[in-house]
C-alpha atoms as a PDB file:
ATOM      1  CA  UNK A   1      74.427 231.402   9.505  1.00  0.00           C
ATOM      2  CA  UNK A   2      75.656 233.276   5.962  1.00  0.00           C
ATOM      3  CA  UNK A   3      78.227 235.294   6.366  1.00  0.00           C
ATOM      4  CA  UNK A   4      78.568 238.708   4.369  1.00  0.00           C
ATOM      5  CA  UNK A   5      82.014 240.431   3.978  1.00  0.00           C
ATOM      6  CA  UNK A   6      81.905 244.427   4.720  1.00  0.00           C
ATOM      7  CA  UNK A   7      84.322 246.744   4.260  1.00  0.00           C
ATOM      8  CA  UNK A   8      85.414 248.629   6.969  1.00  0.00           C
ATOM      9  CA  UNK A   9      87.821 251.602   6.872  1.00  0.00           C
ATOM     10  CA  UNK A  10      90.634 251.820  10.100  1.00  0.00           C
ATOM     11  CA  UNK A  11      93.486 253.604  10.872  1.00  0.00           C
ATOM     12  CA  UNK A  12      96.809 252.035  10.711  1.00  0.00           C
ATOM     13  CA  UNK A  13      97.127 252.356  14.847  1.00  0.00           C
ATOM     14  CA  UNK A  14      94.034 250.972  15.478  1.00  0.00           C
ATOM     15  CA  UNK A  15      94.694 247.305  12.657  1.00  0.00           C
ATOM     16  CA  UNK A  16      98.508 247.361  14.620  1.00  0.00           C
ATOM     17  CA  UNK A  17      96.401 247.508  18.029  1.00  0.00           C
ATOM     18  CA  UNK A  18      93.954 245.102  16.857  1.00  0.00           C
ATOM     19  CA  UNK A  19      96.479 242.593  15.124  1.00  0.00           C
ATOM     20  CA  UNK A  20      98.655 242.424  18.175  1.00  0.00           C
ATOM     21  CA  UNK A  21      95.242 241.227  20.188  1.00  0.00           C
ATOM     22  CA  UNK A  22      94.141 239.028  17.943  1.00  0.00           C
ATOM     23  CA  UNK A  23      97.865 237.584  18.509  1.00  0.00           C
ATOM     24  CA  UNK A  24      97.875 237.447  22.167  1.00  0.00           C
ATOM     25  CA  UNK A  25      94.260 235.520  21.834  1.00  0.00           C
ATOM     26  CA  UNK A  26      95.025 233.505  19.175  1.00  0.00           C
ATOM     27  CA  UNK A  27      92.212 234.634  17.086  1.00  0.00           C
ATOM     28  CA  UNK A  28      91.951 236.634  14.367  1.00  0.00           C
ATOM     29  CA  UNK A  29      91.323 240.549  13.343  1.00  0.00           C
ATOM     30  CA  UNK A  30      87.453 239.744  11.729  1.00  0.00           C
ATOM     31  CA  UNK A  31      86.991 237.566  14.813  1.00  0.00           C
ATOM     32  CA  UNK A  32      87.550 240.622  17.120  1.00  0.00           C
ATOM     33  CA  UNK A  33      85.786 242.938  15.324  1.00  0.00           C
ATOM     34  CA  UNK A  34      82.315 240.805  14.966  1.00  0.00           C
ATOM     35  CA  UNK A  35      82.996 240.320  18.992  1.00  0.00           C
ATOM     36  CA  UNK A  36      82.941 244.107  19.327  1.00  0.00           C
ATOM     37  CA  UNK A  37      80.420 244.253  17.293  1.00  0.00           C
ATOM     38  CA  UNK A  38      78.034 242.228  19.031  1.00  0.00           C
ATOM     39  CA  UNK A  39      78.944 243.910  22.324  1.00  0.00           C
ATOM     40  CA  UNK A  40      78.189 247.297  20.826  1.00  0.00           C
ATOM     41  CA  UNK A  41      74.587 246.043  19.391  1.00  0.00           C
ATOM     42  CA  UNK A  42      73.843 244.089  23.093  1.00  0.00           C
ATOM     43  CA  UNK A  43      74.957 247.647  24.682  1.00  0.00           C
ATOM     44  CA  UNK A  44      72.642 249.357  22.880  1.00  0.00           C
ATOM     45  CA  UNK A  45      69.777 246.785  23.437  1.00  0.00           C
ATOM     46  CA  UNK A  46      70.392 246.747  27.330  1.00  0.00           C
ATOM     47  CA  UNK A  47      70.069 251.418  26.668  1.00  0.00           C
ATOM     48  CA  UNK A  48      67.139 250.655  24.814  1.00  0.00           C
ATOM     49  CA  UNK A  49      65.928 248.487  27.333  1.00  0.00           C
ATOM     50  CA  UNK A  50      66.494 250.333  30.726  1.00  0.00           C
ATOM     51  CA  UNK A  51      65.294 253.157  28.870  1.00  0.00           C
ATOM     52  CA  UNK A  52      61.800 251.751  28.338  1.00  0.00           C
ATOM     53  CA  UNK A  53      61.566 250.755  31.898  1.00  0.00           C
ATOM     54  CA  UNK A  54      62.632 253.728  33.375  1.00  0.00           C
ATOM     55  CA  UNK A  55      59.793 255.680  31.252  1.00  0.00           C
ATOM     56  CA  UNK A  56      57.247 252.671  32.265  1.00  0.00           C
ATOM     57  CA  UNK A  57      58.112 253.807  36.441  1.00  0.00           C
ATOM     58  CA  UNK A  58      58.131 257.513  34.911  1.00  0.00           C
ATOM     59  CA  UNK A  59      54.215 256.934  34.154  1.00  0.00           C
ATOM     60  CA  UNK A  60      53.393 254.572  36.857  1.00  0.00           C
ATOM     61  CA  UNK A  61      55.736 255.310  39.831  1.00  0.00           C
ATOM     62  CA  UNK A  62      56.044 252.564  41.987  1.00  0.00           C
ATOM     63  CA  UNK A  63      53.965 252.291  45.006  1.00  0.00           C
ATOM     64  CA  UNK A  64      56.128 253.145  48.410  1.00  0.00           C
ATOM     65  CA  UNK A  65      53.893 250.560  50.208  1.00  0.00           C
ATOM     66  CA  UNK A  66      54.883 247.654  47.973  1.00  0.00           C
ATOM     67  CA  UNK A  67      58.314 248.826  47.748  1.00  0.00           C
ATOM     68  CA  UNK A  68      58.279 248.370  51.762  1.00  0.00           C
ATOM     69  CA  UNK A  69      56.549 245.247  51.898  1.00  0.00           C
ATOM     70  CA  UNK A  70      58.930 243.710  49.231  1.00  0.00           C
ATOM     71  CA  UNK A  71      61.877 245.153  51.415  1.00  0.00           C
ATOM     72  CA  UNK A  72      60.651 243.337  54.368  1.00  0.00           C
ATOM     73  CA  UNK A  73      59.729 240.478  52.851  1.00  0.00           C
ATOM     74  CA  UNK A  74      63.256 239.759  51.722  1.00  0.00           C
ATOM     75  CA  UNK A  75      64.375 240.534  55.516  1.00  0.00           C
ATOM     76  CA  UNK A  76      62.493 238.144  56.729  1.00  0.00           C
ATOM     77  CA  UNK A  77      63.727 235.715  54.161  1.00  0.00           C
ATOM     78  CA  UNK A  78      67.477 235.855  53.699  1.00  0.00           C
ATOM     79  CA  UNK A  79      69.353 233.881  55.073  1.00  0.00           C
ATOM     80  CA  UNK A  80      71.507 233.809  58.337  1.00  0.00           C
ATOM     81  CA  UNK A  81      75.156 233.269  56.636  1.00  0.00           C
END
Protein backbone atom coordinates (compact mmCIF):
# COMPACT_ATOMS: atom_id res chain seq x y z
CA UNK A 1 0.00 0.00 0.00
CA UNK A 2 1.46 3.75 -1.18
CA UNK A 3 1.95 5.82 1.33
CA UNK A 4 1.23 9.71 1.03
CA UNK A 5 2.85 12.22 3.49
CA UNK A 6 0.23 14.96 4.95
CA UNK A 7 0.85 17.70 6.83
CA UNK A 8 -0.69 18.02 9.93
CA UNK A 9 -0.62 21.08 12.23
CA UNK A 10 -0.28 20.25 16.42
CA UNK A 11 0.36 22.02 19.32
CA UNK A 12 3.60 21.75 21.03
CA UNK A 13 1.72 19.84 24.22
CA UNK A 14 0.05 17.56 22.24
CA UNK A 15 3.83 16.36 19.78
CA UNK A 16 5.54 16.36 23.72
CA UNK A 17 2.41 14.06 24.73
CA UNK A 18 2.59 12.12 21.66
CA UNK A 19 6.52 11.75 21.51
CA UNK A 20 6.71 10.54 25.05
CA UNK A 21 4.07 7.58 23.87
CA UNK A 22 5.56 6.75 21.01
CA UNK A 23 8.67 6.29 23.53
CA UNK A 24 7.06 4.20 26.06
CA UNK A 25 5.77 1.88 22.92
CA UNK A 26 8.64 1.93 21.07
CA UNK A 27 7.04 3.21 18.01
CA UNK A 28 7.02 6.21 16.44
CA UNK A 29 4.90 9.71 16.30
CA UNK A 30 3.41 8.91 12.38
CA UNK A 31 2.86 5.38 13.67
CA UNK A 32 0.49 6.70 16.43
CA UNK A 33 -1.18 9.05 14.58
CA UNK A 34 -2.24 6.62 11.47
CA UNK A 35 -3.37 4.23 14.62
CA UNK A 36 -5.65 7.04 15.77
CA UNK A 37 -6.54 7.59 12.70
CA UNK A 38 -7.88 4.39 11.81
CA UNK A 39 -9.71 4.18 15.15
CA UNK A 40 -11.40 7.49 14.45
CA UNK A 41 -12.54 6.31 10.72
CA UNK A 42 -13.70 2.54 12.32
CA UNK A 43 -15.62 4.81 15.08
CA UNK A 44 -17.34 6.53 12.70
CA UNK A 45 -18.17 3.41 10.52
CA UNK A 46 -19.52 1.43 13.65
CA UNK A 47 -22.01 5.42 14.15
CA UNK A 48 -22.77 5.03 10.70
CA UNK A 49 -23.58 1.62 11.10
CA UNK A 50 -25.78 1.39 14.32
CA UNK A 51 -27.31 4.32 12.94
CA UNK A 52 -28.71 2.56 9.87
CA UNK A 53 -29.97 -0.23 11.95
CA UNK A 54 -31.56 1.61 14.45
CA UNK A 55 -33.62 3.56 11.56
CA UNK A 56 -34.20 -0.06 9.81
CA UNK A 57 -36.16 -1.20 13.59
CA UNK A 58 -37.48 2.58 13.47
CA UNK A 59 -39.52 1.49 10.18
CA UNK A 60 -40.05 -2.08 10.92
CA UNK A 61 -40.21 -2.48 14.75
CA UNK A 62 -39.48 -5.76 15.77
CA UNK A 63 -42.18 -8.17 16.42
CA UNK A 64 -42.73 -8.77 20.47
CA UNK A 65 -43.69 -12.40 19.57
CA UNK A 66 -40.36 -13.23 17.94
CA UNK A 67 -38.52 -11.26 20.37
CA UNK A 68 -40.16 -13.81 23.04
CA UNK A 69 -39.70 -16.83 21.19
CA UNK A 70 -35.96 -15.97 20.53
CA UNK A 71 -35.73 -15.22 24.39
CA UNK A 72 -36.95 -18.60 25.17
CA UNK A 73 -35.31 -20.29 22.77
CA UNK A 74 -31.94 -19.31 24.16
CA UNK A 75 -33.35 -20.45 27.76
CA UNK A 76 -33.91 -23.52 26.74
CA UNK A 77 -30.52 -23.72 25.16
CA UNK A 78 -27.78 -22.36 27.38
CA UNK A 79 -26.03 -24.17 29.09
CA UNK A 80 -26.01 -25.43 32.80
CA UNK A 81 -22.39 -23.96 33.91
Amino acid sequence: MSRREVLVQLDDDLVTRLDQLASERGTSRSELLRRGAVAVLDAADLRRADDELQAAYRRIPQDPDVVDMATRLATATMPEW
